[in-house]
N, C-alpha and C. Protein backbone atom coordinates (compact mmCIF):
# COMPACT_ATOMS: atom_id res chain seq x y z
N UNK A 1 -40.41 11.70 -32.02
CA UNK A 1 -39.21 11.74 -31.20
C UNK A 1 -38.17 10.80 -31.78
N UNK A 2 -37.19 11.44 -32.12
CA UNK A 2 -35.71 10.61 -32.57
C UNK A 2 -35.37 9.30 -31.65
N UNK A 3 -34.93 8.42 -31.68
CA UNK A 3 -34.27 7.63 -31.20
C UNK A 3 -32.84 6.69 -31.02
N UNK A 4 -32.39 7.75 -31.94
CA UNK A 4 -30.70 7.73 -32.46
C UNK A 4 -29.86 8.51 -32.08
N UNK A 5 -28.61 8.34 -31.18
CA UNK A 5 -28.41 9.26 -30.48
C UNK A 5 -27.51 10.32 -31.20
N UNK A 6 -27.52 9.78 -32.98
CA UNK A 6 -26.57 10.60 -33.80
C UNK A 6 -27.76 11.73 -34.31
N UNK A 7 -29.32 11.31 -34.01
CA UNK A 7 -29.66 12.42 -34.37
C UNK A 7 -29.38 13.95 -34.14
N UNK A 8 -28.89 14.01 -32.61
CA UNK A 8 -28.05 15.00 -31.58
C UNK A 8 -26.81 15.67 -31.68
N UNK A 9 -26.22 15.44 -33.45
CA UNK A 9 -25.28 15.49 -33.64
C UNK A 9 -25.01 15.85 -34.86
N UNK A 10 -23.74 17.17 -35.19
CA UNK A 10 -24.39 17.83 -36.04
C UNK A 10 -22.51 18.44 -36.90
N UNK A 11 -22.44 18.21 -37.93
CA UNK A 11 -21.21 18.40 -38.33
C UNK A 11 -21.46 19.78 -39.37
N UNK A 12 -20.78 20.40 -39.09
CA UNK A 12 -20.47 21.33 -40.82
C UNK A 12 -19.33 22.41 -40.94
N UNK A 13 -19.18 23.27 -41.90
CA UNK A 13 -18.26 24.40 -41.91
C UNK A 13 -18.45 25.00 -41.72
N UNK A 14 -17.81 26.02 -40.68
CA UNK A 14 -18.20 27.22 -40.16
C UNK A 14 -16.73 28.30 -40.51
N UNK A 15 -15.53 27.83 -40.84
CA UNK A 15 -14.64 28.74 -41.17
C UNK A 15 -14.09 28.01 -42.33
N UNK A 16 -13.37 29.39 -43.27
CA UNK A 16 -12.77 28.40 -44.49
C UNK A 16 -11.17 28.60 -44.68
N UNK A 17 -10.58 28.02 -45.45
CA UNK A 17 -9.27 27.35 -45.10
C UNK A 17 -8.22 29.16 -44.84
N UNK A 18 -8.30 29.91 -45.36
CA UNK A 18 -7.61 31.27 -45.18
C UNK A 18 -7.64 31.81 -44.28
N UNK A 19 -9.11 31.68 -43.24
CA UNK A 19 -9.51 32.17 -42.31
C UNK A 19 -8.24 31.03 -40.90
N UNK A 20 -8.76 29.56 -41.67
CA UNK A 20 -8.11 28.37 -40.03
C UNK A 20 -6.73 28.76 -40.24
N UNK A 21 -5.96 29.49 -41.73
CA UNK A 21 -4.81 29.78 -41.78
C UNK A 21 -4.60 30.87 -40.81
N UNK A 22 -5.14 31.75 -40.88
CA UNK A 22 -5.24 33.13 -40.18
C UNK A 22 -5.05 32.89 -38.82
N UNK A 23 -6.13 31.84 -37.89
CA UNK A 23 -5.70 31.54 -36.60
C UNK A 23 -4.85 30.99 -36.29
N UNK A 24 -4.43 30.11 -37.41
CA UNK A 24 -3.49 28.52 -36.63
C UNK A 24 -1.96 30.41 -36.34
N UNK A 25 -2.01 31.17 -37.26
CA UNK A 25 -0.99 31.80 -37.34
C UNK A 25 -0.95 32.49 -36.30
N UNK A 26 -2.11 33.39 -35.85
CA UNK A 26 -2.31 34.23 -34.65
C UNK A 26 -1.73 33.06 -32.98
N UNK A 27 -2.03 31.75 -33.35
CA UNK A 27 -1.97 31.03 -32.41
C UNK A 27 -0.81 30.16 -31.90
N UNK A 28 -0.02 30.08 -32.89
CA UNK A 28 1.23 29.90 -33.23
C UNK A 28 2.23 31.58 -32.22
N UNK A 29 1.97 32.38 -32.20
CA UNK A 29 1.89 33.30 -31.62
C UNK A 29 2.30 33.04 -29.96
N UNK A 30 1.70 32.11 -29.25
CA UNK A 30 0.96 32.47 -27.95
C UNK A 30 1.77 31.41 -27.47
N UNK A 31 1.55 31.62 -25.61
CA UNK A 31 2.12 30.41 -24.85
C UNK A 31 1.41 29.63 -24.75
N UNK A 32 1.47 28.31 -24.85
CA UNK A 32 0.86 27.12 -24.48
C UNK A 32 0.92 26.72 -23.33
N UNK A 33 -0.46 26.22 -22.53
CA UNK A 33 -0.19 25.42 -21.18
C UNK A 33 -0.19 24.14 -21.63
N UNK A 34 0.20 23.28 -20.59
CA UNK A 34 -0.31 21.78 -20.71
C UNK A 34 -2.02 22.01 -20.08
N UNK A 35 -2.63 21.36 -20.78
CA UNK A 35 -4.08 20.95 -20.10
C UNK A 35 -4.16 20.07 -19.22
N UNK A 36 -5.17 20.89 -17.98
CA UNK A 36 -5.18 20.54 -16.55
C UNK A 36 -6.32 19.64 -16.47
N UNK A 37 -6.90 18.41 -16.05
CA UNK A 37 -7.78 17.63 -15.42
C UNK A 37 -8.07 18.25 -14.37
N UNK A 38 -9.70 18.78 -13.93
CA UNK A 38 -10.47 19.04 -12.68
C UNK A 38 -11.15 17.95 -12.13
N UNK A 39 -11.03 17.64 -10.73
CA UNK A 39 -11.64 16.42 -9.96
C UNK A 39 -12.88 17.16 -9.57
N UNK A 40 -14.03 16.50 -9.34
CA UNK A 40 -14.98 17.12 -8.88
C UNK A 40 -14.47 17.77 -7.34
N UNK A 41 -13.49 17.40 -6.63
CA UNK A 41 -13.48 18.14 -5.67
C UNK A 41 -12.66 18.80 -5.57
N UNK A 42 -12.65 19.68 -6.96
CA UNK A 42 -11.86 20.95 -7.35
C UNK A 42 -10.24 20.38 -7.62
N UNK A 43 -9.59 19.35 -7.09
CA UNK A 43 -8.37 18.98 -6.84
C UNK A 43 -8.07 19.12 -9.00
N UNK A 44 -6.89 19.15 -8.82
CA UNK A 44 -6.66 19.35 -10.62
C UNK A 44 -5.05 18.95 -10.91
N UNK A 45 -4.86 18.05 -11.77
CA UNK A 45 -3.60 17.44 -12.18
C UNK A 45 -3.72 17.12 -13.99
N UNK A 46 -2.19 17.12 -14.34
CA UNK A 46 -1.86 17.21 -15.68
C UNK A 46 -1.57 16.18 -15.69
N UNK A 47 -2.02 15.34 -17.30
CA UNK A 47 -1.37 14.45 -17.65
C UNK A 47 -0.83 14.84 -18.81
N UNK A 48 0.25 14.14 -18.68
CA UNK A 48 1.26 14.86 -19.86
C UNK A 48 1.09 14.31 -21.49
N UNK A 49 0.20 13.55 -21.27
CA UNK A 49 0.72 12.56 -22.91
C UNK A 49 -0.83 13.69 -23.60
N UNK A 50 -1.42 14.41 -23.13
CA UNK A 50 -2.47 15.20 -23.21
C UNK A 50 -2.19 16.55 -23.66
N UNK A 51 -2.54 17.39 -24.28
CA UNK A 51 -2.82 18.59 -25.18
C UNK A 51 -2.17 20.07 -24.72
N UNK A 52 -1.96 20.60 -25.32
CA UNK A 52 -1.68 22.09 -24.38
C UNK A 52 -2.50 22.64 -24.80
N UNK A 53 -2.74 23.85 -24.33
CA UNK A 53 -4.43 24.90 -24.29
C UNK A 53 -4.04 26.26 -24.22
N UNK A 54 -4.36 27.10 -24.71
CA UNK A 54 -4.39 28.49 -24.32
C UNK A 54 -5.95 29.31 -24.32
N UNK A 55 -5.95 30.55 -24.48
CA UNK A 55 -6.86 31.42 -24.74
C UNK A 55 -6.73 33.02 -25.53
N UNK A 56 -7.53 33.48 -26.32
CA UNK A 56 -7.42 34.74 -26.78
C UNK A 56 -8.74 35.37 -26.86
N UNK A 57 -8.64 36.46 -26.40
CA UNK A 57 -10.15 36.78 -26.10
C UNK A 57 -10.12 37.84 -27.87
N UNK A 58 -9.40 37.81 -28.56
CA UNK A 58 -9.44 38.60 -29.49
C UNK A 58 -10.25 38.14 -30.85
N UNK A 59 -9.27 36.55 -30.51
CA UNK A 59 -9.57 35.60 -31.64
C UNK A 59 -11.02 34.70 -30.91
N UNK A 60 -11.50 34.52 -30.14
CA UNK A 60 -12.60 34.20 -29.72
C UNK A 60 -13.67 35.61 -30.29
N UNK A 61 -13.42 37.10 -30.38
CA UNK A 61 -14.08 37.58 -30.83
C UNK A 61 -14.75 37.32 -32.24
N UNK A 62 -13.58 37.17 -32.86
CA UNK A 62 -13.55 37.24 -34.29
C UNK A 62 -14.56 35.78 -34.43
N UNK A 63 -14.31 34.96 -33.78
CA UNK A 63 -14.97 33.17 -34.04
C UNK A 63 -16.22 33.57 -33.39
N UNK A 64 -16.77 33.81 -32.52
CA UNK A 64 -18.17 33.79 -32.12
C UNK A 64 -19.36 33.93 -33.25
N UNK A 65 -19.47 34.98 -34.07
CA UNK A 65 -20.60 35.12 -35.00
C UNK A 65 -20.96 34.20 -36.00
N UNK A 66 -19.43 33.30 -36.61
CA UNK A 66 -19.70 32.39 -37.16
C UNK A 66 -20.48 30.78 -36.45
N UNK A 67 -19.84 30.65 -35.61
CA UNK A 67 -19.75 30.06 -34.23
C UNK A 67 -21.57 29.79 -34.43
N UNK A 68 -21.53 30.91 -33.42
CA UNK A 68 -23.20 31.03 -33.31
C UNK A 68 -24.22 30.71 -34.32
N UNK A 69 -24.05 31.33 -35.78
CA UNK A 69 -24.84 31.42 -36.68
C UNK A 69 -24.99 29.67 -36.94
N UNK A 70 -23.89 28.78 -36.55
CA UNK A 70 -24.25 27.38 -36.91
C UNK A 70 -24.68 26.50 -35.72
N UNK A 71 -24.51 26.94 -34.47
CA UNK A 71 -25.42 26.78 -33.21
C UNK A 71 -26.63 26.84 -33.25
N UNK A 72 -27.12 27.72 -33.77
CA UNK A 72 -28.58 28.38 -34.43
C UNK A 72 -29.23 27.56 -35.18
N UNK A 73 -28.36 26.96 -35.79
CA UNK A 73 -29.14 25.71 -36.79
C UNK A 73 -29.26 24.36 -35.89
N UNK A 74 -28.67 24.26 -35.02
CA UNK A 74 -28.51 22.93 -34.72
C UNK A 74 -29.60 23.29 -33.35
N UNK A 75 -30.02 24.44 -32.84
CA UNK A 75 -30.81 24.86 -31.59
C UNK A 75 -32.27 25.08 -32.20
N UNK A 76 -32.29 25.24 -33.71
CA UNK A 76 -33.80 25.52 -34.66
C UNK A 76 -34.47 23.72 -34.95
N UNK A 77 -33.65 22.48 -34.77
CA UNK A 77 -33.86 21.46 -34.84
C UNK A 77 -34.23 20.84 -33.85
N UNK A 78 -33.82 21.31 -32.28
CA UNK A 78 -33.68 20.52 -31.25
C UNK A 78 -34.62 21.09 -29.82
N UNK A 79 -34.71 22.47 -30.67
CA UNK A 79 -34.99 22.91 -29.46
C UNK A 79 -37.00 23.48 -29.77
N UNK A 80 -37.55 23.51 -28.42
CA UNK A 80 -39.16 24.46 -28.54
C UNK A 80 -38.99 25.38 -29.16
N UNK A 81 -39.76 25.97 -29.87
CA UNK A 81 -39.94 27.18 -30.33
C UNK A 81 -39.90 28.56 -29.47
N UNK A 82 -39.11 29.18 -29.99
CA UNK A 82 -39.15 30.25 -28.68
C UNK A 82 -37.99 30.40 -27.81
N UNK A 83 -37.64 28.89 -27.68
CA UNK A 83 -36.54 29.18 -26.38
C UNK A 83 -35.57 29.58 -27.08
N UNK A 84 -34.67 30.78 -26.31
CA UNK A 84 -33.58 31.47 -26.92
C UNK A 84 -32.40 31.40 -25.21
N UNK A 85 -32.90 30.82 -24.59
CA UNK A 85 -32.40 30.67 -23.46
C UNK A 85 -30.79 29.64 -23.95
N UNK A 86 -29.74 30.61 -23.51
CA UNK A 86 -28.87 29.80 -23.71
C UNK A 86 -27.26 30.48 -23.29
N UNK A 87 -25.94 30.19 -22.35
CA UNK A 87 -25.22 30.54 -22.30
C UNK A 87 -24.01 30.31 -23.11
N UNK A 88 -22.80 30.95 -23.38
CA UNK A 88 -21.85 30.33 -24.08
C UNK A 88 -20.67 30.35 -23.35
N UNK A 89 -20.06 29.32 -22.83
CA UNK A 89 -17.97 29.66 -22.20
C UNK A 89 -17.51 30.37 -23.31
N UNK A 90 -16.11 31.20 -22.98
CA UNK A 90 -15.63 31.29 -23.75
C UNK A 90 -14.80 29.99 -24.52
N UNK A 91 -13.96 30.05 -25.85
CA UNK A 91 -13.66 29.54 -26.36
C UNK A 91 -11.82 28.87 -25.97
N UNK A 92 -11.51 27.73 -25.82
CA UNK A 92 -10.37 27.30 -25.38
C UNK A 92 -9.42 26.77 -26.66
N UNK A 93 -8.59 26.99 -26.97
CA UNK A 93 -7.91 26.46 -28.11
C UNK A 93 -6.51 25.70 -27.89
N UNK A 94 -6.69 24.21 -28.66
CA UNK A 94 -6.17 23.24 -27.88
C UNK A 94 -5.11 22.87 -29.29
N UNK A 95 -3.91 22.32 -28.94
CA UNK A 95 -3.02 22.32 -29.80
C UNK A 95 -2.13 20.94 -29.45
N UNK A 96 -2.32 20.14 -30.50
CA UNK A 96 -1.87 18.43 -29.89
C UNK A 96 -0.55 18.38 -31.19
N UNK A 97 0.13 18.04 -30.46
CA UNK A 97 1.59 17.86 -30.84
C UNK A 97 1.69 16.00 -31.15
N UNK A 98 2.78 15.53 -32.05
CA UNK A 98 3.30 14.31 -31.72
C UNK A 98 2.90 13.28 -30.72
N UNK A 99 2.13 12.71 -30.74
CA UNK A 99 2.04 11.71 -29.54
C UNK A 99 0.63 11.88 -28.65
N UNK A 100 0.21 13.74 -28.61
CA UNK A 100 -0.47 13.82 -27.78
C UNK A 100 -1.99 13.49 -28.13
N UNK A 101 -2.90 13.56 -27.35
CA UNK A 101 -4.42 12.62 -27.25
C UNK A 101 -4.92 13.44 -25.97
N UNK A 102 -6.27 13.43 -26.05
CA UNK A 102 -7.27 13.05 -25.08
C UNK A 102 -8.14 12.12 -24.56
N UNK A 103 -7.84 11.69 -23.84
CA UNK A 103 -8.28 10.28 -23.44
C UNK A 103 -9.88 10.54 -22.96
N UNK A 104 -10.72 9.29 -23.17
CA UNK A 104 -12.34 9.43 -23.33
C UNK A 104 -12.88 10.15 -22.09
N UNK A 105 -14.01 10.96 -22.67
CA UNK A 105 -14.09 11.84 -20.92
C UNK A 105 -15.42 12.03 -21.54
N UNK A 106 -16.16 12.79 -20.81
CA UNK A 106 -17.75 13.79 -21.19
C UNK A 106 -17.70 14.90 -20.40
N UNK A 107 -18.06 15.94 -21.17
CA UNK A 107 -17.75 17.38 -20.44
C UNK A 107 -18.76 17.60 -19.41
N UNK A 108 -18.55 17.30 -18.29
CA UNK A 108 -19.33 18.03 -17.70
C UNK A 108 -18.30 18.54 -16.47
N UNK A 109 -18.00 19.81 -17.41
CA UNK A 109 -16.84 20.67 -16.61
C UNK A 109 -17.14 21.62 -16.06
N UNK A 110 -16.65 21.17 -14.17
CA UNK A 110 -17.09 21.97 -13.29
C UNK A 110 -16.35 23.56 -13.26
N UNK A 111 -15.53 23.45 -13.79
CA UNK A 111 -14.24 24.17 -13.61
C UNK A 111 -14.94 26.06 -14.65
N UNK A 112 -15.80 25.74 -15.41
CA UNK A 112 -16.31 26.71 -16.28
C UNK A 112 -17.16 27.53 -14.97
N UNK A 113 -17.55 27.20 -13.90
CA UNK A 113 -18.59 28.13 -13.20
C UNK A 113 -17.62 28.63 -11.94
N UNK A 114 -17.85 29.63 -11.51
CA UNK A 114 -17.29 30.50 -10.64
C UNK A 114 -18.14 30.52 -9.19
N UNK A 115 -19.40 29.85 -9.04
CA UNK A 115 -20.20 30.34 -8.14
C UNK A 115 -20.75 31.34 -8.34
N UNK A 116 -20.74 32.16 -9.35
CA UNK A 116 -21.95 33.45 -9.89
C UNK A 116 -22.31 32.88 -11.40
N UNK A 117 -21.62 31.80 -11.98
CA UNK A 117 -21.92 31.88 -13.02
C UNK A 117 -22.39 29.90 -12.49
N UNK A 118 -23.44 29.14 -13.20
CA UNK A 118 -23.74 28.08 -12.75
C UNK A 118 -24.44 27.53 -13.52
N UNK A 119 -24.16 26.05 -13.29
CA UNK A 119 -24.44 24.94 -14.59
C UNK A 119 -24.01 23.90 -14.88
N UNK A 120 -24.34 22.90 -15.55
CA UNK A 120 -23.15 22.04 -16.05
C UNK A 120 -23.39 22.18 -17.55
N UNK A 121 -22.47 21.94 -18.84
CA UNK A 121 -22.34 22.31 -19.77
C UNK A 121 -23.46 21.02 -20.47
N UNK A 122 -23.83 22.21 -21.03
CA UNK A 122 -25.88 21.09 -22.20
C UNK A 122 -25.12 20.63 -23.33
N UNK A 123 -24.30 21.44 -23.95
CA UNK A 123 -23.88 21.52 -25.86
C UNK A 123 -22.19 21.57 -25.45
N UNK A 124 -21.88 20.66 -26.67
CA UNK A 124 -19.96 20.51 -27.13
C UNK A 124 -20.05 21.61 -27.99
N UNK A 125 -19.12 21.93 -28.44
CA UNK A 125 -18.70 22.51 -29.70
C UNK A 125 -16.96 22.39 -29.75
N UNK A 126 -16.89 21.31 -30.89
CA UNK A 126 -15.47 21.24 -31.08
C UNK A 126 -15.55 21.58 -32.92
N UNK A 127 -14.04 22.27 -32.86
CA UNK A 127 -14.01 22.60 -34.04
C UNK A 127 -12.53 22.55 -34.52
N UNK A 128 -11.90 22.47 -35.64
CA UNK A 128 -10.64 22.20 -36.23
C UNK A 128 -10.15 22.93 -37.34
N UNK A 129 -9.20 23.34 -37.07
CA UNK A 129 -8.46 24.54 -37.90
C UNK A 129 -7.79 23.57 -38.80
N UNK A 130 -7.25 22.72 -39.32
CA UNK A 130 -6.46 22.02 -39.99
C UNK A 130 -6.84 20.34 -40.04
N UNK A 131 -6.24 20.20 -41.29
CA UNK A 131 -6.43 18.47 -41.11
C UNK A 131 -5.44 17.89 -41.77
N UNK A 132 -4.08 19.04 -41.88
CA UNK A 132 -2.84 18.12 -42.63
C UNK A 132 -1.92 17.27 -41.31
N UNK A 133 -2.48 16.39 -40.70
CA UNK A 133 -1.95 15.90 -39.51
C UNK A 133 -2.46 14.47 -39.88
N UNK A 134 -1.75 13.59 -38.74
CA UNK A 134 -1.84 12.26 -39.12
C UNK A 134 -2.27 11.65 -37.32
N UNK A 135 -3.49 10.36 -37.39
CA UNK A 135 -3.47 10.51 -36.18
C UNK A 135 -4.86 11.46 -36.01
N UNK A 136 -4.83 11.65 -34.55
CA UNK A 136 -5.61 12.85 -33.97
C UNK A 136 -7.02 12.48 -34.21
N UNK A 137 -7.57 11.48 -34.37
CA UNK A 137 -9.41 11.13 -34.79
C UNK A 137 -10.00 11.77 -33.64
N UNK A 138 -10.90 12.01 -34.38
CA UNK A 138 -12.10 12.77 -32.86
C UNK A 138 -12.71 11.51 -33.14
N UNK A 139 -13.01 11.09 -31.95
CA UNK A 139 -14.19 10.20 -31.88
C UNK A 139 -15.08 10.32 -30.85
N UNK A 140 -16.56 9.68 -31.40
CA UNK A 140 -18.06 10.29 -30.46
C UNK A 140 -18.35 8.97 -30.51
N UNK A 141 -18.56 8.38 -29.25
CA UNK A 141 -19.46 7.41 -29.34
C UNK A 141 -18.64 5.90 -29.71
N UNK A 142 -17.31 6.03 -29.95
CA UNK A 142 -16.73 4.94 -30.54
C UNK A 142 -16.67 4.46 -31.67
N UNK A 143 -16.97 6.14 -32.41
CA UNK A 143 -17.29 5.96 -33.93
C UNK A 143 -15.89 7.14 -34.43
N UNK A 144 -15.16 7.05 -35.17
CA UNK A 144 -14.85 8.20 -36.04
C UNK A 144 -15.63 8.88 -36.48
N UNK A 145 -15.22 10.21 -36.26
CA UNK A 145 -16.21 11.33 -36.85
C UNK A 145 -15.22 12.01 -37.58
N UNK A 146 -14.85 12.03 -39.10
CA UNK A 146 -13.82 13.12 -40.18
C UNK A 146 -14.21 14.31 -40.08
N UNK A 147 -13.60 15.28 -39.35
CA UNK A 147 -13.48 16.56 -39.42
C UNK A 147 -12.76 17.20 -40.06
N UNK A 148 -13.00 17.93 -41.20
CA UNK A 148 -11.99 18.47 -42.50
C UNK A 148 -11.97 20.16 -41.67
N UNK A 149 -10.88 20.63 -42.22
CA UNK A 149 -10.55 21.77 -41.90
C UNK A 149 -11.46 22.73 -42.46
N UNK A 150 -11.92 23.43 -40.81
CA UNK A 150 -13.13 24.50 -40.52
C UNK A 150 -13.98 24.17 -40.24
N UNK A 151 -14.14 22.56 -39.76
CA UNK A 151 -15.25 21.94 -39.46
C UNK A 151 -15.79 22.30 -37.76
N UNK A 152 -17.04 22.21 -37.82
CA UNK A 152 -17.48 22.18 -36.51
C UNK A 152 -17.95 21.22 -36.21
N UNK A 153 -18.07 20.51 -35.05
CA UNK A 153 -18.88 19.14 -34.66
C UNK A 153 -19.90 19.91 -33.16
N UNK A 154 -21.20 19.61 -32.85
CA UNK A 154 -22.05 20.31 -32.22
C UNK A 154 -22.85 18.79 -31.22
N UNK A 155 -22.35 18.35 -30.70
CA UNK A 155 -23.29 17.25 -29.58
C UNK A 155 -23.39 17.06 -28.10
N UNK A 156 -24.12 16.61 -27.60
CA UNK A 156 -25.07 16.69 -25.99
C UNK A 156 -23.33 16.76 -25.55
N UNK A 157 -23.34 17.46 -24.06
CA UNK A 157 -22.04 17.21 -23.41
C UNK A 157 -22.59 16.02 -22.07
N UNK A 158 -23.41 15.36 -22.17
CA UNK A 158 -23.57 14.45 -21.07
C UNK A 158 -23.09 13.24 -21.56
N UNK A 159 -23.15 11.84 -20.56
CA UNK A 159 -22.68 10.60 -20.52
C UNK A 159 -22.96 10.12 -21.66
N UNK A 160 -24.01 10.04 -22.46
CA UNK A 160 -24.16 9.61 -23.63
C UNK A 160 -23.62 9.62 -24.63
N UNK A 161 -22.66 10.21 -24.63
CA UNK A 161 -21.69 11.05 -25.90
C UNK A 161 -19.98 11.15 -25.73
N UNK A 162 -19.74 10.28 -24.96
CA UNK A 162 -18.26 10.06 -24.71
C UNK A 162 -17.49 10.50 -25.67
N UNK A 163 -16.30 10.88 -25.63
CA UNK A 163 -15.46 11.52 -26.71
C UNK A 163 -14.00 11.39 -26.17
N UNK A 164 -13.27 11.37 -27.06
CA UNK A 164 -11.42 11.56 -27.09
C UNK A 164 -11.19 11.91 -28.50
N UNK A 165 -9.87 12.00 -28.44
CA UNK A 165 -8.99 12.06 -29.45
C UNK A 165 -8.00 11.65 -29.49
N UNK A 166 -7.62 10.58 -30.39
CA UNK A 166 -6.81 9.80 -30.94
C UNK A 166 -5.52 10.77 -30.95
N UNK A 167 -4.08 9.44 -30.29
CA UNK A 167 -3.02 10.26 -30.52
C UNK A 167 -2.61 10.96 -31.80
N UNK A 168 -2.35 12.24 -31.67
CA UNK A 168 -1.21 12.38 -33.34
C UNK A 168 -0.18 11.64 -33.10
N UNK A 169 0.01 11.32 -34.55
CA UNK A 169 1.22 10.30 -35.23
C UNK A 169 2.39 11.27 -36.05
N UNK A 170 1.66 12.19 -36.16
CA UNK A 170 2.84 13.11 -37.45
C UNK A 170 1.86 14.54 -37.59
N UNK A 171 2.48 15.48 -37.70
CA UNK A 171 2.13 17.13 -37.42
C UNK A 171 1.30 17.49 -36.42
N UNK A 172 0.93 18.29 -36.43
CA UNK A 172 -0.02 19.05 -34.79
C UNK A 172 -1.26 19.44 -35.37
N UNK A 173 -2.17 18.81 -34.41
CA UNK A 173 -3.92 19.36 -35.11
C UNK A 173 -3.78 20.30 -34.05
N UNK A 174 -5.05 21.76 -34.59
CA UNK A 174 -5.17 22.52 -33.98
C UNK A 174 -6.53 22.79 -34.10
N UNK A 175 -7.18 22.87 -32.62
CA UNK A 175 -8.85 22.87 -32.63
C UNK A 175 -9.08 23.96 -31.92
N UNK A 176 -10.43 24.02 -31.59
CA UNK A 176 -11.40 24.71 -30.32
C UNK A 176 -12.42 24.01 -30.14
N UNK A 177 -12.71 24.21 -28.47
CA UNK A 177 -13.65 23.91 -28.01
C UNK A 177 -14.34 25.01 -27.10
N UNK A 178 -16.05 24.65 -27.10
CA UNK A 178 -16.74 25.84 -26.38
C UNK A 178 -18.11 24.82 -25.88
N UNK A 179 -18.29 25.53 -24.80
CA UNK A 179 -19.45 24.95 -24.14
C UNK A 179 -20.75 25.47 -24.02
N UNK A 180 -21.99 25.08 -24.04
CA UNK A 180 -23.17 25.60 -23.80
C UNK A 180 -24.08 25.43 -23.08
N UNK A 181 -24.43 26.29 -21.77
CA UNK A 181 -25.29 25.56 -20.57
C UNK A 181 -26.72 26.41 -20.61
């Protein structure tokens, strides 16, 4: 049994630079919200110095197989043999401008279940289309983690694993995130 909580944690490439070109372009495309904060008692407010978000169920198509195929590796390390038990959210794509950040949180986002669908989220999956930006660090744990463009990062979504992102200073990073319960 591991006893490092970076053993739980799992970086690599899952798209390559023509492809993060391909989305940042499709995504560039679309309206942006500001991203909403959920209170556990459903109540929900924006902070502004924070990210805008959209969705495409088109371009979530196209990302899933890759997606998965490196989930698979990181679920062949961690998990019993056998278990194939596993849900996926769809995919949210988050777009940080000048200034903007996510301030330290741990996903355990209520806001993904409907009352037919139920859980709290087991697995992160954040991933990054670009890295000509300045600024913007993902950090796990109070560590920098370098995410080069097409990278995926794969770790626990509970308390143990705190995460933000560092304000941008100069151009706009453009990511995704997806959850697994």
């Amino acid at each position: 049994m591991s006893d490092k909580l970076s053993d739980y944690v799992m970086v690599g490439n899952v798209f390559t630079p023509e492809q993060c070109q391909w989305y940042i372009e499709k995504l560039n495309q679309h309206k942006w919200q500001p991203h909403r904060w959920f209170q556990n008692d459903t109540s929900e407010y924006v902070y502004r110095k924070d990210f805008d978000t959209t969705y495409d169920s088109e371009l979530q198509n196209t990302m899933k197989d890759p997606i998965l195929k490196f989930v698979y590796k990181y679920y062949d390390d961690h998990r019993e043999p056998g278990d194939t038990s596993a849900y996926y959210s769809g995919i949210r794509f988050n777009r940080y401008n000048e200034g903007e950040s996510i301030k330290l949180h741990i996903d355990h986002i209520h806001s993904l279940f409907d009352g037919k669908k139920r859980g709290i989220p087991v697995l992160s999956f954040v991933g990054v289309f670009n890295d000509d930006y300045e600024g913007g660090e993902f950090m796990l744990c109070n560590e920098e983690i370098k995410l080069k463009q097409g990278d995926c990062i794969v770790f626990p979504s509970v308390f143990l694993y705190p995460h933000e992102v560092k304000p941008v200073t100069k151009g706009t990073r453009y990511s995704w995130v997806m959850w697994s319960w």
